[in-house]
C-alpha atoms as a PDB file:
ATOM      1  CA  UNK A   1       7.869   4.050  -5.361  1.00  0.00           C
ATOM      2  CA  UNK A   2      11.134   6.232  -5.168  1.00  0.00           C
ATOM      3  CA  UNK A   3      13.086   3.472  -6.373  1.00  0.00           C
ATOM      4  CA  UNK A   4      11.137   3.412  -9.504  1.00  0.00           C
ATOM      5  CA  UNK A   5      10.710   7.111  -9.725  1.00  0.00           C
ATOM      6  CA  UNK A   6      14.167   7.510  -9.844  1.00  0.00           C
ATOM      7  CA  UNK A   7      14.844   4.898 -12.093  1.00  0.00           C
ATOM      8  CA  UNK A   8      12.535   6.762 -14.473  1.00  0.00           C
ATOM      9  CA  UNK A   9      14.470  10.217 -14.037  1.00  0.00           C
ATOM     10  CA  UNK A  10      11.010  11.391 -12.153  1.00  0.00           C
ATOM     11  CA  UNK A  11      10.295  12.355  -8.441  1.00  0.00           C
ATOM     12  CA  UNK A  12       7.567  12.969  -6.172  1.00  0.00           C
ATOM     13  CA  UNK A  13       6.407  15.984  -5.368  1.00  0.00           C
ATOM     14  CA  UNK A  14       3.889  17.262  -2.185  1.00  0.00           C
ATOM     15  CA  UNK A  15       2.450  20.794  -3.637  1.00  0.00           C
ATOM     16  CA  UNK A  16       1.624  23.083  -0.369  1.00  0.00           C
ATOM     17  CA  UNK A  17      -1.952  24.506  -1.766  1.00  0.00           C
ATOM     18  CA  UNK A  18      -2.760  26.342   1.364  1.00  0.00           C
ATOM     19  CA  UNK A  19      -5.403  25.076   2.781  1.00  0.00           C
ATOM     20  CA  UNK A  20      -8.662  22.659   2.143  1.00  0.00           C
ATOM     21  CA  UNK A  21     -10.567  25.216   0.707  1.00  0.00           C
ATOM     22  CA  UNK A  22      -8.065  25.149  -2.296  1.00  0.00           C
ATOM     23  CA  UNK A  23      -8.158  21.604  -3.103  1.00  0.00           C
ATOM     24  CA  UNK A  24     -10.996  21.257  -5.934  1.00  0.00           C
ATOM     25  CA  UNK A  25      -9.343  24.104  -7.504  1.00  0.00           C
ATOM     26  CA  UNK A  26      -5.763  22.965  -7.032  1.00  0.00           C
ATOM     27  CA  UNK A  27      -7.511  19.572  -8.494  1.00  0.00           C
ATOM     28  CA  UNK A  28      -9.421  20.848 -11.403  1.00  0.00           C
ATOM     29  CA  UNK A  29      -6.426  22.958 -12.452  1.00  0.00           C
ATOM     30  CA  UNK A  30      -4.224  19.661 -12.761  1.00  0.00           C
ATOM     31  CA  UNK A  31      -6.173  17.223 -13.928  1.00  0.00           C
ATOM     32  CA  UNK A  32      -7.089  19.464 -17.564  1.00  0.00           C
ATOM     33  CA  UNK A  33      -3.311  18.518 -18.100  1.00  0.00           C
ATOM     34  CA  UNK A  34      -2.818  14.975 -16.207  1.00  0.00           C
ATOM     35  CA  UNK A  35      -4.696  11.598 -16.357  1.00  0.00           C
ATOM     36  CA  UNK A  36      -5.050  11.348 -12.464  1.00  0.00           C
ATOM     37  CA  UNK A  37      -4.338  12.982  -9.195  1.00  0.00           C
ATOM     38  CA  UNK A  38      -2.846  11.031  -5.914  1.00  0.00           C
ATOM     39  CA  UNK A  39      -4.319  12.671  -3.117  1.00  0.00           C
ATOM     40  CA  UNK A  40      -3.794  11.441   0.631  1.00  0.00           C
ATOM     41  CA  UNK A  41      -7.784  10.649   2.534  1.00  0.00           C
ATOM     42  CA  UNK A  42      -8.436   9.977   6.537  1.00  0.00           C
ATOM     43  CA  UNK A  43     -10.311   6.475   5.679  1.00  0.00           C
ATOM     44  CA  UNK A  44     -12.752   6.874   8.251  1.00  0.00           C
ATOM     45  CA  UNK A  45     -14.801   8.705   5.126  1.00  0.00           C
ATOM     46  CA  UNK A  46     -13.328   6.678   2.666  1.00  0.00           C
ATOM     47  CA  UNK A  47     -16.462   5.930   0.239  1.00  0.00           C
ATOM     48  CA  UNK A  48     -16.261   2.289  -0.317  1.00  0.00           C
ATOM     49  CA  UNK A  49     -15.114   1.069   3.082  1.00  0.00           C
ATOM     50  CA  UNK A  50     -15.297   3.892   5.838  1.00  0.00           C
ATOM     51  CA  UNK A  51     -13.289   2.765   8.719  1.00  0.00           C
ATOM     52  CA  UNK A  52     -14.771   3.345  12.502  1.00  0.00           C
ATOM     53  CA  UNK A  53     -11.688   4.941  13.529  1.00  0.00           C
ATOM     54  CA  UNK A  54      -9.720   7.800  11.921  1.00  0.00           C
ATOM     55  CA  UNK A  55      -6.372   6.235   9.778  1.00  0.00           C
ATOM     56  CA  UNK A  56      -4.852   9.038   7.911  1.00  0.00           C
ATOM     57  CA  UNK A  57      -1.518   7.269   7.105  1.00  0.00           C
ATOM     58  CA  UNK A  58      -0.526   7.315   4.063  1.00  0.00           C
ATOM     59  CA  UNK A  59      -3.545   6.226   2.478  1.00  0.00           C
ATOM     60  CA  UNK A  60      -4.173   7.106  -1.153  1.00  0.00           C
ATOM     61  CA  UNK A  61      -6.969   7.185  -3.719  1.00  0.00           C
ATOM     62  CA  UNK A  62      -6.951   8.629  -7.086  1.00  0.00           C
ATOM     63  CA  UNK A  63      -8.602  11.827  -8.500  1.00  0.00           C
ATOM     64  CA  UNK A  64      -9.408  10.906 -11.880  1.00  0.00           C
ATOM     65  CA  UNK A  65     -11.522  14.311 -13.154  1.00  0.00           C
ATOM     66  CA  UNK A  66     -15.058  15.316 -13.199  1.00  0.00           C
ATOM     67  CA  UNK A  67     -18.240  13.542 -13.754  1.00  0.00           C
ATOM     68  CA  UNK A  68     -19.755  15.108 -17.003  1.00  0.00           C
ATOM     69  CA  UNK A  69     -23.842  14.570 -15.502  1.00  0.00           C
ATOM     70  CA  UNK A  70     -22.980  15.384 -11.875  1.00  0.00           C
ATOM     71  CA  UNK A  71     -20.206  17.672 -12.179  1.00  0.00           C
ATOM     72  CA  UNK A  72     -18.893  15.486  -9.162  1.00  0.00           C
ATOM     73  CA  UNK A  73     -15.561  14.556  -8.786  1.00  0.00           C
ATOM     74  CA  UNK A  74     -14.774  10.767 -10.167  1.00  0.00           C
ATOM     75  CA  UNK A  75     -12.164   9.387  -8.039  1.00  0.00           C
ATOM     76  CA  UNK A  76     -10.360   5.437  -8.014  1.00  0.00           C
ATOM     77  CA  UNK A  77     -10.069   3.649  -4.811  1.00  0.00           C
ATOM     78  CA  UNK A  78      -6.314   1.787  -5.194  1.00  0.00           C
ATOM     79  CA  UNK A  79      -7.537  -1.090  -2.294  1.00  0.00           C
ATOM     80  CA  UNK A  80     -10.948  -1.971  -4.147  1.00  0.00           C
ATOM     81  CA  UNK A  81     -10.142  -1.264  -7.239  1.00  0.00           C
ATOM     82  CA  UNK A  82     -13.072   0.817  -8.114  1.00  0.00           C
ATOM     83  CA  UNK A  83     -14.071   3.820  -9.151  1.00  0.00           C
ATOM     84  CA  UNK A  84     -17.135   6.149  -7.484  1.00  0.00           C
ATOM     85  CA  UNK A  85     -18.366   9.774  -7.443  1.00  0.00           C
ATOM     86  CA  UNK A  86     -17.199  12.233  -5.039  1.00  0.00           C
ATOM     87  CA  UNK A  87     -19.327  14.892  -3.956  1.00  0.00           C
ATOM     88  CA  UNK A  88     -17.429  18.563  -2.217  1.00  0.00           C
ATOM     89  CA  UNK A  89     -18.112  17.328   1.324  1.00  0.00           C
ATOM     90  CA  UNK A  90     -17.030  14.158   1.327  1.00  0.00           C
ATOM     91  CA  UNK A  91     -13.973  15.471  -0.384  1.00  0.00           C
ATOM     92  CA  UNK A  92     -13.183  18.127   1.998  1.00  0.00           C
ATOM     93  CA  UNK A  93     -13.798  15.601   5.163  1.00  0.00           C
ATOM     94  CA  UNK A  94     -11.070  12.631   3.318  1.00  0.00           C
ATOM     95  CA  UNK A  95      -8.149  14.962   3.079  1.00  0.00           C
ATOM     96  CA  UNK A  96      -8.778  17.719   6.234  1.00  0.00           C
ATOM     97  CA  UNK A  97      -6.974  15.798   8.108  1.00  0.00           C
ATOM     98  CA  UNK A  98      -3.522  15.391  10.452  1.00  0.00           C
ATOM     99  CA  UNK A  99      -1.427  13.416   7.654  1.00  0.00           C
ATOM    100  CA  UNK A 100      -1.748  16.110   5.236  1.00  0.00           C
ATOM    101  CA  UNK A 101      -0.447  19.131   7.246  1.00  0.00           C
ATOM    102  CA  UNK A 102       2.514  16.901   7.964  1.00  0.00           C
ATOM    103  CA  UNK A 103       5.311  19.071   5.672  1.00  0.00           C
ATOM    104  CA  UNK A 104       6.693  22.596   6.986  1.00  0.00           C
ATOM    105  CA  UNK A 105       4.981  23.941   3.645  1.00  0.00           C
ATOM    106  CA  UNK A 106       1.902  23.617   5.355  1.00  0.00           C
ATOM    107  CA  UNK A 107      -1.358  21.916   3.683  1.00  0.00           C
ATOM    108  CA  UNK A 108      -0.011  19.375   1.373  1.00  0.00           C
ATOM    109  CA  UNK A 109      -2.732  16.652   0.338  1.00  0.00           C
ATOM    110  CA  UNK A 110      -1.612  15.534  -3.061  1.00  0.00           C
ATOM    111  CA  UNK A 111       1.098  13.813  -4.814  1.00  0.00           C
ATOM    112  CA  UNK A 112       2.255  14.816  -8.142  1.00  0.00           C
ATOM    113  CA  UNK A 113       5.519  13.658 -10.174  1.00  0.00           C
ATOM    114  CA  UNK A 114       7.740  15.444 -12.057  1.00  0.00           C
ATOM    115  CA  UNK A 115       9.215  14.168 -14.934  1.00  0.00           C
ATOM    116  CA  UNK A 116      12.508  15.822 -16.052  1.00  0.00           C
ATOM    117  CA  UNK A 117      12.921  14.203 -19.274  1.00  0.00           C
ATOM    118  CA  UNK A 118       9.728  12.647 -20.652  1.00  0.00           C
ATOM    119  CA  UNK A 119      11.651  10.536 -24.041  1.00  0.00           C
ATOM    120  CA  UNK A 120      13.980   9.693 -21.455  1.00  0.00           C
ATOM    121  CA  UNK A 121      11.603   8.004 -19.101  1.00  0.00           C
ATOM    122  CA  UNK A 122       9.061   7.095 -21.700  1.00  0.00           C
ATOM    123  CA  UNK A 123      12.149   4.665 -22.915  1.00  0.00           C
ATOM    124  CA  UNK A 124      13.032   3.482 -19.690  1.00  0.00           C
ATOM    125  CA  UNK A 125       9.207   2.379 -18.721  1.00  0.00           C
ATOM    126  CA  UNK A 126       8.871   0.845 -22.451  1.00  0.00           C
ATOM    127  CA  UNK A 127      11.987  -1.693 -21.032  1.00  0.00           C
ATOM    128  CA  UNK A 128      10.178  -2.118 -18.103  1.00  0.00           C
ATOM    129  CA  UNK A 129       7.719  -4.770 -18.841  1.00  0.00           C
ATOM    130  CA  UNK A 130       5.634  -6.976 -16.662  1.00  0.00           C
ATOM    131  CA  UNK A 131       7.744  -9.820 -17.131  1.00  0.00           C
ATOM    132  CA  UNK A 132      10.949  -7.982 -16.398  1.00  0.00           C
ATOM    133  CA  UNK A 133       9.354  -6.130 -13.246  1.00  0.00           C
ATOM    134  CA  UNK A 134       8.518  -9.630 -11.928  1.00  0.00           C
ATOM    135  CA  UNK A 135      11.656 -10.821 -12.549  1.00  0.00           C
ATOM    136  CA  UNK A 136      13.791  -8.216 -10.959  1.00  0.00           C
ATOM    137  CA  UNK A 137      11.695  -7.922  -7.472  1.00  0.00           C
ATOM    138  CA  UNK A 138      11.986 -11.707  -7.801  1.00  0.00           C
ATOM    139  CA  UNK A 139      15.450 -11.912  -8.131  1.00  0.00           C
ATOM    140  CA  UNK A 140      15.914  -8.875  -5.428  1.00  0.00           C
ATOM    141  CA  UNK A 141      13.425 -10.761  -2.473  1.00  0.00           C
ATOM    142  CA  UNK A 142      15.474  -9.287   0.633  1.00  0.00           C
ATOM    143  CA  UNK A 143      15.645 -13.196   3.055  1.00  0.00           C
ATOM    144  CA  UNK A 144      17.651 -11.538   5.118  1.00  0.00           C
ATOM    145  CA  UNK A 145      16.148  -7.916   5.444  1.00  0.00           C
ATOM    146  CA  UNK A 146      12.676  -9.714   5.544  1.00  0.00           C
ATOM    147  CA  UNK A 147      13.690 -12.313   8.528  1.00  0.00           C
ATOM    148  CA  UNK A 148      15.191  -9.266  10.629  1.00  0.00           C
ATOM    149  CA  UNK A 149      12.091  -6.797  10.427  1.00  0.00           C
ATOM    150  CA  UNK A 150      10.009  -9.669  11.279  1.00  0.00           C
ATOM    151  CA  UNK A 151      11.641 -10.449  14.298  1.00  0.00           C
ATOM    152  CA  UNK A 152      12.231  -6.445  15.280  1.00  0.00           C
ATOM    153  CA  UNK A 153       8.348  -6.208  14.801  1.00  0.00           C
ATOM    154  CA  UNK A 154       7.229  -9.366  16.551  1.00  0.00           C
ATOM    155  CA  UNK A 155       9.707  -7.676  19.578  1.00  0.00           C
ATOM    156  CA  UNK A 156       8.018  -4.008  19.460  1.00  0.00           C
ATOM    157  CA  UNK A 157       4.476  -5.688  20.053  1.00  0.00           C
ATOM    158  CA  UNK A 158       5.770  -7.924  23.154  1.00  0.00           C
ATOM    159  CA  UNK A 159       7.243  -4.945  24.338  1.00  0.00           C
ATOM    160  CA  UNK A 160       3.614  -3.303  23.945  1.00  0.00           C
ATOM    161  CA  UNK A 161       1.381  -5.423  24.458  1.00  0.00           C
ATOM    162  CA  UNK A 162       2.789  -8.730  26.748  1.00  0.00           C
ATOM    163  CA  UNK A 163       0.990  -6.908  29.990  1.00  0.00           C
ATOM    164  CA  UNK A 164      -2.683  -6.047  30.346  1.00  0.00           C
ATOM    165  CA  UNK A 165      -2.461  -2.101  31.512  1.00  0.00           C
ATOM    166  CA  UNK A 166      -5.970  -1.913  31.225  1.00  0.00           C
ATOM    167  CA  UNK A 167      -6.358   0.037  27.762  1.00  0.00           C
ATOM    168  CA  UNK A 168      -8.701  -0.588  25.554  1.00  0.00           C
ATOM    169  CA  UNK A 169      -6.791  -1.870  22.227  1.00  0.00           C
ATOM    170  CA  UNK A 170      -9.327  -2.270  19.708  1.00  0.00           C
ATOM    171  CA  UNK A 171      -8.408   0.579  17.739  1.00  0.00           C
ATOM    172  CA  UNK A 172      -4.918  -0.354  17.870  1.00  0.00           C
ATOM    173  CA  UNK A 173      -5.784  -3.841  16.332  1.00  0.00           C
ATOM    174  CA  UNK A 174      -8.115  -2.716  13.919  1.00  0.00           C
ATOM    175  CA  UNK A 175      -5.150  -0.435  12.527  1.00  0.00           C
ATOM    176  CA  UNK A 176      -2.608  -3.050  12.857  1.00  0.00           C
ATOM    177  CA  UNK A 177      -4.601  -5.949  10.886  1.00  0.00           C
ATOM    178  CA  UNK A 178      -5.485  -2.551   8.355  1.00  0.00           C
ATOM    179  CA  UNK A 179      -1.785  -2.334   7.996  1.00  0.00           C
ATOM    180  CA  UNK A 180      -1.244  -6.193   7.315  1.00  0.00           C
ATOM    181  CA  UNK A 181      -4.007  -6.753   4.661  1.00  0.00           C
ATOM    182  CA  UNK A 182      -2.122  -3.677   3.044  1.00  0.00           C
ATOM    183  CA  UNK A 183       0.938  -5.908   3.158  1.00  0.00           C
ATOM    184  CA  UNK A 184      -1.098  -9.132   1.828  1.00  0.00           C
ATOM    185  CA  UNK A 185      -2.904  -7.286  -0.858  1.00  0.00           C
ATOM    186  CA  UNK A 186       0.578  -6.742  -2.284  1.00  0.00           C
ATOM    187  CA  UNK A 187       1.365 -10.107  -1.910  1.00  0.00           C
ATOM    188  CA  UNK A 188      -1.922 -11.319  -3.689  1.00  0.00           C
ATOM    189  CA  UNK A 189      -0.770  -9.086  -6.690  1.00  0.00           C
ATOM    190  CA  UNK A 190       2.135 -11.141  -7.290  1.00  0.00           C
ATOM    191  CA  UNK A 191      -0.194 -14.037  -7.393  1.00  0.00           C
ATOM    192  CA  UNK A 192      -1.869 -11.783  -9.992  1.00  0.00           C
ATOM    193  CA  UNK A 193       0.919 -10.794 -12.249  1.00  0.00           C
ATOM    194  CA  UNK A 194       2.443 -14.278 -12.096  1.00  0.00           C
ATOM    195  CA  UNK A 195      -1.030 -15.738 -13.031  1.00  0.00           C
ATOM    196  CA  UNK A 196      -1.024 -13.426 -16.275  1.00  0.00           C
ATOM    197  CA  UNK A 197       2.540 -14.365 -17.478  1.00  0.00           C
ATOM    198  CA  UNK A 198       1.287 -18.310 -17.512  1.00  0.00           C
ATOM    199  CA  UNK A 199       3.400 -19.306 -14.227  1.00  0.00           C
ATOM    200  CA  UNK A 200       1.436 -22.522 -13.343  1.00  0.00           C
ATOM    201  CA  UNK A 201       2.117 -22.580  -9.802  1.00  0.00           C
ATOM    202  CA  UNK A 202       0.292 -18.913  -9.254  1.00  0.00           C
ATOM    203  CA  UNK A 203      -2.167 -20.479  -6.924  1.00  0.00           C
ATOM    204  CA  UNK A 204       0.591 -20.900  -4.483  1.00  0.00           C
ATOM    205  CA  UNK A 205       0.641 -17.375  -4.064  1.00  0.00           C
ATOM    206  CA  UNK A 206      -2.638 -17.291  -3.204  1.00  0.00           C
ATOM    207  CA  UNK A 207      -2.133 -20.292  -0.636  1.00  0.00           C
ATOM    208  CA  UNK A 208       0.616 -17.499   0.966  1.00  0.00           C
ATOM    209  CA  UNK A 209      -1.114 -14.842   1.028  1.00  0.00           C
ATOM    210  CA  UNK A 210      -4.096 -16.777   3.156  1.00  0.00           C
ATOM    211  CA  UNK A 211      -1.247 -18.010   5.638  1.00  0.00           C
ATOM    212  CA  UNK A 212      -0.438 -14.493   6.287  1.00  0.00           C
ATOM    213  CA  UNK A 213      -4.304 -13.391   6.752  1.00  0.00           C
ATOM    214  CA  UNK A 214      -4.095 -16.438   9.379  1.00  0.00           C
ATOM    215  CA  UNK A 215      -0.991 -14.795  11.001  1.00  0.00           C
ATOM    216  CA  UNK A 216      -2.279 -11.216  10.946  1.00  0.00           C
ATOM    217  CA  UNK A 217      -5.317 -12.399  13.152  1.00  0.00           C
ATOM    218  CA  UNK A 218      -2.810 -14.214  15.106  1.00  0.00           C
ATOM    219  CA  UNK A 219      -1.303 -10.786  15.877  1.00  0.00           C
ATOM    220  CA  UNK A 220      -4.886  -9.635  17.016  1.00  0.00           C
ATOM    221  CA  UNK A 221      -4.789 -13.111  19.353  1.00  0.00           C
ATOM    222  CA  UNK A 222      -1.501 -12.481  20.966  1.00  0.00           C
ATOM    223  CA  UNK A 223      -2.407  -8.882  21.659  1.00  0.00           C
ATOM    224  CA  UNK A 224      -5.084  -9.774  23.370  1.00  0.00           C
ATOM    225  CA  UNK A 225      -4.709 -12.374  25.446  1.00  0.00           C
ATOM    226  CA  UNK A 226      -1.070 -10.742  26.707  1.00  0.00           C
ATOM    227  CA  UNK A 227       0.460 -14.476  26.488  1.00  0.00           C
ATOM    228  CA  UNK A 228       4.183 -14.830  26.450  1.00  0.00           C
ATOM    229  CA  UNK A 229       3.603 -18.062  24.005  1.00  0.00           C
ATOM    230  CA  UNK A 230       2.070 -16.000  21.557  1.00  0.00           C
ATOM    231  CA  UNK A 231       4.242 -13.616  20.921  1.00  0.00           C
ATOM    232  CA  UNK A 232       6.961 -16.407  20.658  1.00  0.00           C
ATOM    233  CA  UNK A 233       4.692 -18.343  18.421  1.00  0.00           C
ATOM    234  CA  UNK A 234       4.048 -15.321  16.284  1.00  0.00           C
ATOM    235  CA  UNK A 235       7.997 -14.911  15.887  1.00  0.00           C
ATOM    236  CA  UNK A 236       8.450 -18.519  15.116  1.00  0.00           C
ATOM    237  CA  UNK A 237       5.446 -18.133  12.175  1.00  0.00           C
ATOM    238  CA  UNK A 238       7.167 -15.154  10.987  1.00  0.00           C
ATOM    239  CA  UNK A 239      10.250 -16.374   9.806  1.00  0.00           C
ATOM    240  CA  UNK A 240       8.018 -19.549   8.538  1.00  0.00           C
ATOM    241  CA  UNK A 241       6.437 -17.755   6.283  1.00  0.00           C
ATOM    242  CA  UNK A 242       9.081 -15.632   5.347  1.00  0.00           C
ATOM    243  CA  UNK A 243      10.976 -18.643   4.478  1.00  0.00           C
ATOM    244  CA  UNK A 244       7.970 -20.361   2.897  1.00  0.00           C
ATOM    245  CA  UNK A 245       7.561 -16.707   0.295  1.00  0.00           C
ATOM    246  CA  UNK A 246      11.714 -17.036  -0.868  1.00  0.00           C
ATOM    247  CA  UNK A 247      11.204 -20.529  -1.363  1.00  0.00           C
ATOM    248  CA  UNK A 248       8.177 -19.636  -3.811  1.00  0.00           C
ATOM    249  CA  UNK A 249      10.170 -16.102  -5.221  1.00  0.00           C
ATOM    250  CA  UNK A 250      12.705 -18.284  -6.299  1.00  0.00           C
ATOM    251  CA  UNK A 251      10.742 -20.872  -7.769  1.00  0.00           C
ATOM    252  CA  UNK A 252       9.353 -18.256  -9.949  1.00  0.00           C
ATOM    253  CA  UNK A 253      12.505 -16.460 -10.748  1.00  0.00           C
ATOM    254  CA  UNK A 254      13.977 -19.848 -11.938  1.00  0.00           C
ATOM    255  CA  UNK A 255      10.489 -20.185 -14.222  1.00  0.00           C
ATOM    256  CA  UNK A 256      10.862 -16.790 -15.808  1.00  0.00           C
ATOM    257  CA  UNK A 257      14.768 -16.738 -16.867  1.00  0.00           C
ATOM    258  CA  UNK A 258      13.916 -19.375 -19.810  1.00  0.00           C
ATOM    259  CA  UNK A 259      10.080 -17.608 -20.411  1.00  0.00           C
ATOM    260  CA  UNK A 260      12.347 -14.049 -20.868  1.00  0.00           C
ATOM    261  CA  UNK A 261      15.150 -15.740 -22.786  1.00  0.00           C
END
C-alpha cells in the first residue's frame, strides 16, 4: 500500500480522534465528503466471521456511510467481500481495542489518505490499469526475497515450537493459519485478475493457492506434534512452492507482454 500511495503522490494518514466515544462522529463527519472510511476492528466481533480469540492486527473493514431505514452504519468486510449493517455497539466493541491506541497521538482507529495533487494522481491511476498492475507485480515477484523469509519463518517456529513446554497453543495456531489464509486470499486474487484478462492457465493459480492451504495446516501439524521432521519438511515445502508460484509469475508475465503490446 505505501508503494502505491506514493506512486500516486498520496499517503496514509492515522487521525488521533481521542477516544471511542468520538468515532461515529469522527465517521459521519468524513464520510459526507469521502466514498469510504478504513477503520482498524478486533475480529473477535467482526460481523460476518467473529473469531473466538481477540486478533486486533491490522485488520480492516470499510465504513461506507449510513443506512437510510436504520440509520445504522453500512460497513464492507475486505475478507468476505460483503457488505452488512453496523449497529453503535458493535461498532464501539470492533475498534476499542489494543491495535488502535498503538500511535503516541493516542486513539487512532482509522485510515485516511491524503492526496496532494488530485489531477496529478487521477493521471497516474488512469495509467495504472489492471493489465499493467498485473504485469508489473509479475515482472517484480521477489525469488529471492520470497525463498529467504520462508526459510527465516520456518526457523522462528522451530525455535518456538520444536519442544512441548506444556502451553496450550491453540490460540497461537488459530492466529497463525488466520495470518496464512490472509496470505492465500491474496494469492487467489491473482488467480482472479488473471482470469479476467483471458490468461488461460488462471486455474493454476487456483491449484497454488490450495497447495498453500495444504501447507498452512501443515504449520498447525508441525506445531503440534513438536517433530524435528516437520519443521524440516515444512522448510523443504516452502521453497517448493515458492519455486512452483515464480515458475507460474513468469509464465504469466511472458503471456501478457504480447496481450499489452
Amino acid at each position: 500500500m505505501v508503494r502505491l500511495l506514493s506512486r500516486i503522490g498520496a499517503e496514509a494518514v492515522y487521525p488521533d480522534i481521542g477516544s471511542p466515544d468520538h468515532a461515529s462522529a469522527y465517521a459521519d463527519t468524513y464520510l459526507a465528503q469521502h466514498a469510504v472510511l478504513p477503520f482498524f476492528i478486533n475480529l473477535r466481533y467482526s460481523a460476518l466471521d467473529p473469531a473466538p480469540i481477540d486478533n486486533d492486527y491490522w485488520n480492516m473493514q470499510l465504513l461506507l456511510g449510513r443506512d437510510a431505514s436504520s440509520g445504522q452504519f453500512l460497513a464492507f468486510d475486505t475478507f468476505h467481500g460483503k457488505d452488512y449493517p453496523l449497529d453503535a455497539e458493535r461498532f464501539r466493541l470492533m475498534i476499542d481495542t489494543p491495535f488502535n491506541y498503538r500511535t503516541r497521538e493516542g486513539f487512532a482507529p482509522f485510515l485516511t489518505i491524503v492526496v496532494h495533487d488530485p489531477e496529478e494522481s487521477r493521471s497516474e491511476l488512469a495509467r495504472m490499469t489492471m493489465l499493467a498492475s498485473l504485469a508489473e507485480a509479475a515482472a517484480d515477484y521477489p525469488l529471492e526475497s520470497n525463498l529467504e523469509a520462508g526459510h527465516s519463518y520456518v526457523t522462528l517456529l522451530r525455535k518456538l515450537y520444536l519442544h512441548d513446554d506444556g502451553r496450550n497453543l491453540h490460540n497461537e495456531i488459530y492466529k497463525i493459519i488466520g495470518f496464512q489464509r490472509i496470505l492465500i486470499k491474496q494469492r487467489e486474487q491473482i488467480g482472479d485478475f488473471a482470469e479476467m484478462v483471458g490468461y488461460p492457465n488462471a486455474q493454476r493459480f487456483d491449484e497454488l493457492a490450495k497447495a498453500w492451504d495444504a501447507f498452512s495446516y501443515g504449520i498447525a501439524m508441525a506445531i503440534s506434534r513438536h517433530e524435528r521432521d516437520s519443521f524440516d519438511r515444512l522448510s523443504d515445502e516452502w521453497e517448493a512452492l515458492i519455486r512452483r508460484e515464480h515458475r507460474q509469475v513468469s509464465e504469466l508475465e511472458k503471456w501478457l507482454k504480447p496481450s499489452r503490446g
